[in-house]
N, C-alpha and C. Protein backbone atom coordinates (compact mmCIF):
# COMPACT_ATOMS: atom_id res chain seq x y z
N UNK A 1 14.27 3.12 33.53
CA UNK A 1 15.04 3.11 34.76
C UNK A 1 16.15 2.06 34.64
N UNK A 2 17.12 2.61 35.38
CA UNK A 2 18.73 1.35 35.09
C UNK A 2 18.43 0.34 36.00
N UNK A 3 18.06 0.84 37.25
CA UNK A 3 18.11 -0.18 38.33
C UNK A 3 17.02 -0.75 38.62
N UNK A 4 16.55 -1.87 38.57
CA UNK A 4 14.97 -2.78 39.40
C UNK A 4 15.64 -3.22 40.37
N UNK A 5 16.40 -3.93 40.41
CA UNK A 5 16.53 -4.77 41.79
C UNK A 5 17.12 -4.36 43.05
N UNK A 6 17.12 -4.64 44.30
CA UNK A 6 18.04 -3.79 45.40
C UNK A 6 18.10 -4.97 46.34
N UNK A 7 19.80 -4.87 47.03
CA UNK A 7 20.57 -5.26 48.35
C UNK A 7 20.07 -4.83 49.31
N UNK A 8 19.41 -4.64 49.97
CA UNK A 8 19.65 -3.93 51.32
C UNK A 8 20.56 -4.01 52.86
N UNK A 9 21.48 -3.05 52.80
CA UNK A 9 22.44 -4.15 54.49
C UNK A 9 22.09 -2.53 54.99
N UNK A 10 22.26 -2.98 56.80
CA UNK A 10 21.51 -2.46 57.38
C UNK A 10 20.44 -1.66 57.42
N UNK A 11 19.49 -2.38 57.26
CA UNK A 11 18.07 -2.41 56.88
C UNK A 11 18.04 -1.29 57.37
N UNK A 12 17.47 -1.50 59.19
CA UNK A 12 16.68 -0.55 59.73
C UNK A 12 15.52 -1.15 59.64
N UNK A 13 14.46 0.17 59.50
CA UNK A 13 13.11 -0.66 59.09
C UNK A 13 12.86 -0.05 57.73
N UNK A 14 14.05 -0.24 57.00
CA UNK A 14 14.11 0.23 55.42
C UNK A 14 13.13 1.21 54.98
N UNK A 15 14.34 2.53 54.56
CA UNK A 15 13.33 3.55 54.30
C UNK A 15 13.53 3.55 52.77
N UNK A 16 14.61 2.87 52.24
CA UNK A 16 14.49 3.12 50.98
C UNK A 16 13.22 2.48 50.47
N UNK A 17 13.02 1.35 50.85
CA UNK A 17 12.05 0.34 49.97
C UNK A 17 10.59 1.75 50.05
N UNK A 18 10.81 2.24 50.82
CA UNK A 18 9.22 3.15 50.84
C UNK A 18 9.27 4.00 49.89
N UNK A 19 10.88 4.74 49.68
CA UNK A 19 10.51 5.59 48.46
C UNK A 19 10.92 5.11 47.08
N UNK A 20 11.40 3.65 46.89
CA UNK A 20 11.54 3.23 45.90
C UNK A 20 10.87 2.39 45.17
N UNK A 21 10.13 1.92 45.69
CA UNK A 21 9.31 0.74 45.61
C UNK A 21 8.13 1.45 44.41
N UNK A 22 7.71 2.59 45.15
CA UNK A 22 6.42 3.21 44.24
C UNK A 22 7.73 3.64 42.50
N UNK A 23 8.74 3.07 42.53
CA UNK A 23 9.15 3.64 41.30
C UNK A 23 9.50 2.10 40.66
N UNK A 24 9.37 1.38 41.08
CA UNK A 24 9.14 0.01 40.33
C UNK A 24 10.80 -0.78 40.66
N UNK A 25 11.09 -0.13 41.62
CA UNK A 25 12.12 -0.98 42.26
C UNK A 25 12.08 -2.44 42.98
N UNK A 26 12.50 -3.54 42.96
CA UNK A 26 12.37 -4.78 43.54
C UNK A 26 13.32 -5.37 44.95
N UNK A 27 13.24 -5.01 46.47
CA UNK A 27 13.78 -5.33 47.19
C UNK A 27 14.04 -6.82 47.22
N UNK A 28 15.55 -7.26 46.92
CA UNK A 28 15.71 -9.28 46.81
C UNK A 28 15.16 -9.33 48.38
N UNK A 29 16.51 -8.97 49.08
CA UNK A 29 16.96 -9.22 50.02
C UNK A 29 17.09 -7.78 51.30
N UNK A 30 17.11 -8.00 52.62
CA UNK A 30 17.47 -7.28 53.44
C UNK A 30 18.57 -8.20 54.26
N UNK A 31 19.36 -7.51 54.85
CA UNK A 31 20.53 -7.61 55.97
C UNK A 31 20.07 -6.79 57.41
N UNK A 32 19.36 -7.29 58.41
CA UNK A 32 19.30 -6.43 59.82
C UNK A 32 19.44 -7.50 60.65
N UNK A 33 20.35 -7.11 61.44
CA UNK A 33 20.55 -7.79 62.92
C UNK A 33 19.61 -7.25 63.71
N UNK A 34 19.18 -6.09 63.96
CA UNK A 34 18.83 -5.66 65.36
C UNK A 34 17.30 -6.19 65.53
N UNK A 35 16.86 -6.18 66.77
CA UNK A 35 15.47 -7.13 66.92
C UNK A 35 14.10 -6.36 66.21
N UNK A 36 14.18 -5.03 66.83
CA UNK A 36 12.83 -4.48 66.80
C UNK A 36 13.22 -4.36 65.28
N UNK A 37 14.21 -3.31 64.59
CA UNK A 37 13.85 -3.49 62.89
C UNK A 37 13.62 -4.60 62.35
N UNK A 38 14.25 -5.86 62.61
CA UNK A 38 13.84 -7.04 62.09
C UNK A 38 11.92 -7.75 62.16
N UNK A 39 11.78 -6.88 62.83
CA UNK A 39 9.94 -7.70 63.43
C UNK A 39 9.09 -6.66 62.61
N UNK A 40 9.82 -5.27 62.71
CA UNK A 40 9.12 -4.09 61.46
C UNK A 40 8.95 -5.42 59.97
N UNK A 41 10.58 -5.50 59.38
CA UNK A 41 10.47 -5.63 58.24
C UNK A 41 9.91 -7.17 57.94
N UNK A 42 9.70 -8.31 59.06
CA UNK A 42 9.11 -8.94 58.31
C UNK A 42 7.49 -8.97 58.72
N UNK A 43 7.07 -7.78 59.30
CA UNK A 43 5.74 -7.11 59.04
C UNK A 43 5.20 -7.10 57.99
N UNK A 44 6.46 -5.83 57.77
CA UNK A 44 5.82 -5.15 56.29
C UNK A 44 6.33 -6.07 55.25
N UNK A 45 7.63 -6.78 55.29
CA UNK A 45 7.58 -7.98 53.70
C UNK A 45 7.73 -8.93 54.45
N UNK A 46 6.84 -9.65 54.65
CA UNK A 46 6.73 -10.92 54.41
C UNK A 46 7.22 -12.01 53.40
N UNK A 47 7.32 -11.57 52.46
CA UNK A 47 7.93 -12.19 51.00
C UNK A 47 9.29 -11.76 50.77
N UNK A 48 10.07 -10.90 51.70
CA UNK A 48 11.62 -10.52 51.69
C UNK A 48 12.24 -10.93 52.34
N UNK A 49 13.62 -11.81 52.54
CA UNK A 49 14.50 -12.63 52.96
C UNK A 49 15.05 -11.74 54.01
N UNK A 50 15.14 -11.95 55.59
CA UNK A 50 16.34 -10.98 55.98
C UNK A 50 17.44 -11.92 56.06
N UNK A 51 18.73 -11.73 55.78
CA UNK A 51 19.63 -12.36 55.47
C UNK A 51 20.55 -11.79 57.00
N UNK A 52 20.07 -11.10 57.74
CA UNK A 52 20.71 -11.08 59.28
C UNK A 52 22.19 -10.70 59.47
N UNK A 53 23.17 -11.01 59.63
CA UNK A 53 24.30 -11.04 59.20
C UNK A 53 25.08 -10.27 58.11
N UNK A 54 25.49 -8.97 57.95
CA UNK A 54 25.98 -8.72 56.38
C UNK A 54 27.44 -9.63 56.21
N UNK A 55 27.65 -10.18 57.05
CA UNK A 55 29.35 -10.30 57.13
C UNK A 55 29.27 -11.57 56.05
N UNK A 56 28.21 -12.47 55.67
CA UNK A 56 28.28 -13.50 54.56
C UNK A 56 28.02 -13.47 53.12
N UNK A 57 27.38 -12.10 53.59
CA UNK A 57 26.55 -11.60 51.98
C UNK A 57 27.36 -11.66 50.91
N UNK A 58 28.87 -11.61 50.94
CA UNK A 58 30.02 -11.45 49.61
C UNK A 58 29.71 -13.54 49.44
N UNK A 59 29.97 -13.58 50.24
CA UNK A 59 30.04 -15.40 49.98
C UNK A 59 28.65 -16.22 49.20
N UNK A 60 27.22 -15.44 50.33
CA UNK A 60 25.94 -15.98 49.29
C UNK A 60 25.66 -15.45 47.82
N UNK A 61 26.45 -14.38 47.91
CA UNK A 61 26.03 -13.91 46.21
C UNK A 61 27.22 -14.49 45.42
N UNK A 62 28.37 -14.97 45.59
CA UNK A 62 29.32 -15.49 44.71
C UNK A 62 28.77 -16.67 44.70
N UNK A 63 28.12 -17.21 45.50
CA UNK A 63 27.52 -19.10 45.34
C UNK A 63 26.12 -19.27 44.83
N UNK A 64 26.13 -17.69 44.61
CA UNK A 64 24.46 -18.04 43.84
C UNK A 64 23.68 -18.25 44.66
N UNK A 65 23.60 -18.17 46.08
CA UNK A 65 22.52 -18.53 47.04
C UNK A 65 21.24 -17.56 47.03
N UNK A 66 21.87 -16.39 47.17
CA UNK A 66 21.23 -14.98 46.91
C UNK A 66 21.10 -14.03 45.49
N UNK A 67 20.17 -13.85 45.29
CA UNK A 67 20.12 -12.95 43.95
C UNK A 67 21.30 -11.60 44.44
N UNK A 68 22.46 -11.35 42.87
CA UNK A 68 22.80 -10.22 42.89
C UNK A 68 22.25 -9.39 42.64
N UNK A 69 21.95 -8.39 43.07
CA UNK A 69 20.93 -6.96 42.73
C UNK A 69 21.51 -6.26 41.85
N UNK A 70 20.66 -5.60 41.37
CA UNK A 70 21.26 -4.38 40.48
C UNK A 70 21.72 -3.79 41.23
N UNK A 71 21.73 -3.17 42.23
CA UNK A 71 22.12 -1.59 43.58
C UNK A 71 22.01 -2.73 44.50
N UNK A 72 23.23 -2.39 45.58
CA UNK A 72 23.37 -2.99 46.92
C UNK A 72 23.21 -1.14 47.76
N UNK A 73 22.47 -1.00 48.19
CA UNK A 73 21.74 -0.12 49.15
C UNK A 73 22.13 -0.65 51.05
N UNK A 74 22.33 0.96 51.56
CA UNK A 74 22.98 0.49 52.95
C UNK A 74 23.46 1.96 53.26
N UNK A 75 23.26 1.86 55.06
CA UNK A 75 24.31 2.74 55.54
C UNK A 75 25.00 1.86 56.54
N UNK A 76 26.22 1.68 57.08
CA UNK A 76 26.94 1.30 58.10
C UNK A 76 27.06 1.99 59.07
N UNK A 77 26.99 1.65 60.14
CA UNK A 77 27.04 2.20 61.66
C UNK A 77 28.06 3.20 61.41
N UNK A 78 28.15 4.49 61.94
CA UNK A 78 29.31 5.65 62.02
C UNK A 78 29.59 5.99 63.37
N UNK A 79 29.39 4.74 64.69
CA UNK A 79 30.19 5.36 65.33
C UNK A 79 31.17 5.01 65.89
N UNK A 80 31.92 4.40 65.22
CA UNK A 80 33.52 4.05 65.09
C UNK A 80 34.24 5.37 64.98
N UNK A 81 33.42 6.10 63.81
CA UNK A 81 34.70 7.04 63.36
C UNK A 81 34.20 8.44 63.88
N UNK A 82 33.14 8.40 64.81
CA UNK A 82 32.14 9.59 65.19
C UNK A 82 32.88 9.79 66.43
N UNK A 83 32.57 11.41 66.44
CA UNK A 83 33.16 12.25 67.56
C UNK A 83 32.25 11.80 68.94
N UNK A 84 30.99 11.45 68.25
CA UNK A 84 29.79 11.34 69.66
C UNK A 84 30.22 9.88 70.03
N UNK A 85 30.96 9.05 69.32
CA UNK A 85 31.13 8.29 69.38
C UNK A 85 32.52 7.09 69.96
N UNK A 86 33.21 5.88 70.08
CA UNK A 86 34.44 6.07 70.36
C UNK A 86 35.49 6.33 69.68
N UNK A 87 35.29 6.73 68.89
CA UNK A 87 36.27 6.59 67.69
C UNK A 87 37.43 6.36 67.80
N UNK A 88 37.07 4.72 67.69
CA UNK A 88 37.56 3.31 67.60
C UNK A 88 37.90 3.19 65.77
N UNK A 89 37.65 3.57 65.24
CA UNK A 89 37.93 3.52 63.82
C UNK A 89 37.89 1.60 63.40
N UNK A 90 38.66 1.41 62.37
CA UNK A 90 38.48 0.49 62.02
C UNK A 90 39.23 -0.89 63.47
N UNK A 91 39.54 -0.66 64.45
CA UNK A 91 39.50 -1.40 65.96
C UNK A 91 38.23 -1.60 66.30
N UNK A 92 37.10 -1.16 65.66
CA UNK A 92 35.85 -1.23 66.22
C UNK A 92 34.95 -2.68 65.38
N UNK A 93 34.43 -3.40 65.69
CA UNK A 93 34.08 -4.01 65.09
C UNK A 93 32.82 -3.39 63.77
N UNK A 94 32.06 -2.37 64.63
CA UNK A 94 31.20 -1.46 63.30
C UNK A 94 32.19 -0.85 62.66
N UNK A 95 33.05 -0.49 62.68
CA UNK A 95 33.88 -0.09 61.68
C UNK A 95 34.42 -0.86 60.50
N UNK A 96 34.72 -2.21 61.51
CA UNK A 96 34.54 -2.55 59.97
C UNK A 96 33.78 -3.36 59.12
N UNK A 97 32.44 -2.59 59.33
CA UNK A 97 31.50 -3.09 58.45
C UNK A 97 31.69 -2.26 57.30
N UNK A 98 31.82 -1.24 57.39
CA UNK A 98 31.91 -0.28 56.08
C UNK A 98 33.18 -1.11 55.00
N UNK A 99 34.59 -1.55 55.99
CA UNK A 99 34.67 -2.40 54.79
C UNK A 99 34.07 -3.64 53.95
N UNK A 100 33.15 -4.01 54.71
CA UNK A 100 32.69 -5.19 54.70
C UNK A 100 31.62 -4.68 53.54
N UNK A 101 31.03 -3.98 53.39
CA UNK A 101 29.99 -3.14 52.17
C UNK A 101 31.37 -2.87 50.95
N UNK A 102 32.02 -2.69 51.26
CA UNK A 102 33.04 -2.92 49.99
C UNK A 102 33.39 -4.03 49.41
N UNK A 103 33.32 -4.87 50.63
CA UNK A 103 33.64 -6.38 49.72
C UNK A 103 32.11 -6.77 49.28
N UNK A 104 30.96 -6.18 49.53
CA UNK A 104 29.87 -6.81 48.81
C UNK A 104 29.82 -5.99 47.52
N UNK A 105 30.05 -5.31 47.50
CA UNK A 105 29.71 -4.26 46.52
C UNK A 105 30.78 -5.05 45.20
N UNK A 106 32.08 -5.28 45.66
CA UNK A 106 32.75 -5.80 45.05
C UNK A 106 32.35 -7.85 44.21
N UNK A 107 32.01 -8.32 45.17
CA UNK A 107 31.38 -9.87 44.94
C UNK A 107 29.76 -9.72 43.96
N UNK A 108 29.53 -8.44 44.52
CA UNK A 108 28.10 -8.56 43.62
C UNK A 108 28.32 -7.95 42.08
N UNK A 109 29.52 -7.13 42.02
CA UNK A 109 29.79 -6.51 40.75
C UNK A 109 30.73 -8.00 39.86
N UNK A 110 30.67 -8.49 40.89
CA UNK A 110 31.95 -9.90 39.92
C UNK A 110 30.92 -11.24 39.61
N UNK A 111 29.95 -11.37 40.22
CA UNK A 111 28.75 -11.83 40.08
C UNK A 111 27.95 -11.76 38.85
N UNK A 112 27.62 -10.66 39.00
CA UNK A 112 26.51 -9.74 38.32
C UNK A 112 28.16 -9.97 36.63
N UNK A 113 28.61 -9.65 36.42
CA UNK A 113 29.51 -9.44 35.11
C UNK A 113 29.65 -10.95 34.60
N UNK A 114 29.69 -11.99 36.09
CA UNK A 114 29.53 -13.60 35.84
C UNK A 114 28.50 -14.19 34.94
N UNK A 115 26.85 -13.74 35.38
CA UNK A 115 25.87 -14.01 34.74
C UNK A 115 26.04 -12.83 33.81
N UNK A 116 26.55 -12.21 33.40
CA UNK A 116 26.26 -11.26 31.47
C UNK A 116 24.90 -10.64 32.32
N UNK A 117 24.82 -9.77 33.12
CA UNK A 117 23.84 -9.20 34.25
C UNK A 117 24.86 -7.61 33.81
N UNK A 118 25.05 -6.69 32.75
CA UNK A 118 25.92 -5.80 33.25
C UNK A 118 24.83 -5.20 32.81
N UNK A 119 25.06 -3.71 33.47
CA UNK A 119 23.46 -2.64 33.08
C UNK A 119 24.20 -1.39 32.11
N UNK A 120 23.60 -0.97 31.89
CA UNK A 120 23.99 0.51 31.13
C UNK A 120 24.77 1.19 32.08
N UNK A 121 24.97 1.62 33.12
CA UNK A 121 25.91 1.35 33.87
C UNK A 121 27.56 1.88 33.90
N UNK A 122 27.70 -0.06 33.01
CA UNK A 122 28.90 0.11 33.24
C UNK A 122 29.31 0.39 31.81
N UNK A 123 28.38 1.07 30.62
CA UNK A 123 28.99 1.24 29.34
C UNK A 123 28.95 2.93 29.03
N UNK A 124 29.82 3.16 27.99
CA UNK A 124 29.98 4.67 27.55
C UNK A 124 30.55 5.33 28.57
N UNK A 125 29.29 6.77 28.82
CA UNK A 125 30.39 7.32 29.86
C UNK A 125 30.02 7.11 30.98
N UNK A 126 28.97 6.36 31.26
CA UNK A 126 28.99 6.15 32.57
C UNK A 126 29.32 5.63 33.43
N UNK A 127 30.27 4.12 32.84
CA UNK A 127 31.28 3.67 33.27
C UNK A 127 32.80 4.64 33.67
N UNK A 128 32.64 5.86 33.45
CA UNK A 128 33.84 6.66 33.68
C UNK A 128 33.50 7.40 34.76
N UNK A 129 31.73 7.56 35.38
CA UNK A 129 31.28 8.44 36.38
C UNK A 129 31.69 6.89 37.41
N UNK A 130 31.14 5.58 37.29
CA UNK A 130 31.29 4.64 38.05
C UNK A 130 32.64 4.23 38.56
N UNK A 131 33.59 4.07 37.51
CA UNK A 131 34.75 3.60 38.03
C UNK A 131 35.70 4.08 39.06
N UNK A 132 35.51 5.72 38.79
CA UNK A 132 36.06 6.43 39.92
C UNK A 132 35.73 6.32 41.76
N UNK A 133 34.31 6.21 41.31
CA UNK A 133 33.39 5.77 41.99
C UNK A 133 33.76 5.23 43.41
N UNK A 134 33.55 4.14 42.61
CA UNK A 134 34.39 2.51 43.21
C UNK A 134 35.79 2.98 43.56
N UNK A 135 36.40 3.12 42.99
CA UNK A 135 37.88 3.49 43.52
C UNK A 135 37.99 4.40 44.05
N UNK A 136 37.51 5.11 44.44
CA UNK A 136 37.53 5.92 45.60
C UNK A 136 37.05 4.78 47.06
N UNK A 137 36.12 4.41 46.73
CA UNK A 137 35.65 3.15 47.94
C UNK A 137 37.02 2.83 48.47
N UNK A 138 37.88 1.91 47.68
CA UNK A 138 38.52 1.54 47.89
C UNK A 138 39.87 1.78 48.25
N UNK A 139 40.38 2.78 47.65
CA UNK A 139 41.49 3.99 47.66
C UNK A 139 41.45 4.63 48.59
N UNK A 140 40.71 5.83 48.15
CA UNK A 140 40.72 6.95 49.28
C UNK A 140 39.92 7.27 50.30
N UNK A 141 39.22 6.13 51.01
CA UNK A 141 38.15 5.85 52.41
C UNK A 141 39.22 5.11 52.96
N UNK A 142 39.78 3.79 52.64
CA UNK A 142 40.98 3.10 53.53
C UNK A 142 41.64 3.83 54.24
N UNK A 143 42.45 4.93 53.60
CA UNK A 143 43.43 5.24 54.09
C UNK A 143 42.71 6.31 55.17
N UNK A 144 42.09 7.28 54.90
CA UNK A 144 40.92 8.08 55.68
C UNK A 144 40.69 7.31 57.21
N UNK A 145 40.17 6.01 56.74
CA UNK A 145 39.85 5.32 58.29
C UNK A 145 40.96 5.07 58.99
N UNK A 146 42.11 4.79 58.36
CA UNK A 146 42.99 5.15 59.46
C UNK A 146 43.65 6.31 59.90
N UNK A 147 43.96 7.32 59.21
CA UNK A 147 44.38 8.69 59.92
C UNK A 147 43.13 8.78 61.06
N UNK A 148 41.58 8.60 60.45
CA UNK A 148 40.68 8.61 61.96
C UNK A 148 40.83 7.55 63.10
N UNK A 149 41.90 6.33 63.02
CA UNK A 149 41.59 5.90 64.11
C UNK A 149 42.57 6.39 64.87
N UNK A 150 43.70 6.98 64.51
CA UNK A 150 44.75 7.63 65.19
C UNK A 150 44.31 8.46 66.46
């Protein structure tokens, strides 16, 4: 397996860790603000950090506070850009959390290349399935969130 370790931002009451965990995956860290998921997850881990806040997570993993993970795992609130929703687009403050998962994604990949931490990954061709990847994150979702906040 490429990946052991995992990010988690907006937890929830983390469903990945349930189906990943039995595959020998290692949750560092979780990110949940909200009350009741937060009292789930330090139920069920006790031994897992919630780090509360995603908006610092680019800063604790560049200072080494926090382990970089192999996979930063997450969904961001969608109803900024949701019809059921105001779609407030990136005017919304959940909106821009989704950029805010870009700048972690980004601090943990500059991290992770810091400590000689790179995985199979980012070599051969799968660095050519990844890179696009990423640049699309960054490229062609930006511009997207704003034609939706129009």
């Amino acid at each position: 397996m490429i990946f052991k370790s995992v990010g988690s931002i907006c937890s929830e009451i983390e469903a990945a860790s349930v189906a990943w965990e039995p595959l020998g995956m290692k949750f560092e860290w979780f990110s949940e603000i909200t009350d009741f998921p937060s009292l789930v997850l330090a139920e069920k881990y006790p031994n897992i950090q919630n780090l509360g806040d995603m908006n610092n997570i680019p800063e604790k993993i560049e200072s080494s506070e926090i382990t970089a993970p192999d996979l930063i795992c997450g969904g961001t609130p969608c109803q900024a850009f949701s019809l059921a929703g105001w779609k407030n687009g990136l005017n919304d403050d959940r909106g821009n959390l989704t950029l805010r998962f870009v700048d972690i994604v980004n601090s943990n990949d500059k991290q992770r290349k810091k400590e000689g931490k790179i995985l199979p990954l980012y070599s051969g061709k799968m660095w050519r399935v990844y890179l696009p990847i990423k640049q699309m994150l960054l490229d062609v979702w930006y511009p997207l969130w704003q034609v939706l906040m129009m």
